[in-house]
Protein backbone atom coordinates (compact mmCIF):
# COMPACT_ATOMS: atom_id res chain seq x y z
CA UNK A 1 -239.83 2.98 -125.03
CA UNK A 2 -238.78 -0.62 -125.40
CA UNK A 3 -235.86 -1.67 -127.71
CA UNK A 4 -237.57 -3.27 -131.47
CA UNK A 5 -237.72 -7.33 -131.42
CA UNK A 6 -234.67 -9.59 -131.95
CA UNK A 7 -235.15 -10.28 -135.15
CA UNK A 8 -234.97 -6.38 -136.15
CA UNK A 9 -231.92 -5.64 -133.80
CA UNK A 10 -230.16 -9.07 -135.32
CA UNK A 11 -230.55 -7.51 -138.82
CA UNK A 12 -229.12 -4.30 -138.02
CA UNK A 13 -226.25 -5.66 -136.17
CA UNK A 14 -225.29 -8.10 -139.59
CA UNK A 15 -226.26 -6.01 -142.37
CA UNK A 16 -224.95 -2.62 -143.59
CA UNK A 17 -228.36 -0.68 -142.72
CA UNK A 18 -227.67 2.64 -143.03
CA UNK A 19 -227.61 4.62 -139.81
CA UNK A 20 -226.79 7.93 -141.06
CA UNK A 21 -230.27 9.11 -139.10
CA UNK A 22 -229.05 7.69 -135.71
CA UNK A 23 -227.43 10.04 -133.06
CA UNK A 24 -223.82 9.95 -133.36
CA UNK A 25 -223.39 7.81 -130.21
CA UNK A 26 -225.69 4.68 -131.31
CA UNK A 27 -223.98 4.53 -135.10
CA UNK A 28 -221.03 4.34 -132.75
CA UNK A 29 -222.67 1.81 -130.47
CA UNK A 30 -223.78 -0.31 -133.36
CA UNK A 31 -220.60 -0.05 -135.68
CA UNK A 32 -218.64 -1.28 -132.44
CA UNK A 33 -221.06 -4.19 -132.34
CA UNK A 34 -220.81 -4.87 -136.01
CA UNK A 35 -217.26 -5.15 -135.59
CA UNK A 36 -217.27 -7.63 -133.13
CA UNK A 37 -219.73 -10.01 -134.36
CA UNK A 38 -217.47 -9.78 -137.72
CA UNK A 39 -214.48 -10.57 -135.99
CA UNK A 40 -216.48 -13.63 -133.75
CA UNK A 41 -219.48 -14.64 -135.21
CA UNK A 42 -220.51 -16.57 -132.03
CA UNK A 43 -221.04 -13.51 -129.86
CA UNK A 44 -223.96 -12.34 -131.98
CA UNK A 45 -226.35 -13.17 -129.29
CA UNK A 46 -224.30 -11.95 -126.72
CA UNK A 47 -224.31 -8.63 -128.89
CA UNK A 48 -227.87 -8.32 -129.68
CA UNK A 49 -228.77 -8.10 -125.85
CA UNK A 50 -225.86 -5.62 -125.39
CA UNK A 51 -227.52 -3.42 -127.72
CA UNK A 52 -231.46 -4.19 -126.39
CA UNK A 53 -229.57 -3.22 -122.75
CA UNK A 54 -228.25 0.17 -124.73
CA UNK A 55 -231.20 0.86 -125.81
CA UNK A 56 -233.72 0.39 -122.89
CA UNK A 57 -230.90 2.36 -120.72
CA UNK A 58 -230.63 5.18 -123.46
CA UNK A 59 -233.98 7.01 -124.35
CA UNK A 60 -232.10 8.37 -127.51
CA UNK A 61 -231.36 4.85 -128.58
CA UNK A 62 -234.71 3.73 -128.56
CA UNK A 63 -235.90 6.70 -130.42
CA UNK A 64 -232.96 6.11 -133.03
CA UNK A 65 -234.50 2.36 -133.28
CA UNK A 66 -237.95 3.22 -133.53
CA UNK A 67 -237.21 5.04 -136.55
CA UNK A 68 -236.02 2.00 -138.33
């Protein structure tokens, strides 16, 4: 399963989707990220492949995303 387009995983890293279906370890994943890209807005990009690497790696992940 391949991770959802950038414009999708950009979205969920800068708004406050709600992840409350997710598996424990990607609401981690992504609140981590969130953090981040709050704290240094530059990153973002940096950050959105970090997670499309997550979730290609993780087959949980990509379910989690599919969902959205």
């Amino acid at each position: 399963m391949s991770a959802p387009d950038t414009n999708t995983i950009r979205s969920l890293i800068v708004t406050n989707a709600d992840l409350s279906g997710m598996s424990l370890a990607t609401r981690i994943f992504i609140g981590r990220l969130r953090i981040e890209v709050a704290n240094n807005p530059s990153c973002l990009e940096d950050k959105i492949a970090e997670l499309s690497g997550f979730v290609g790696t993780n087959t949980f992940a990509a379910t989690d995303l599919a969902l959205i």
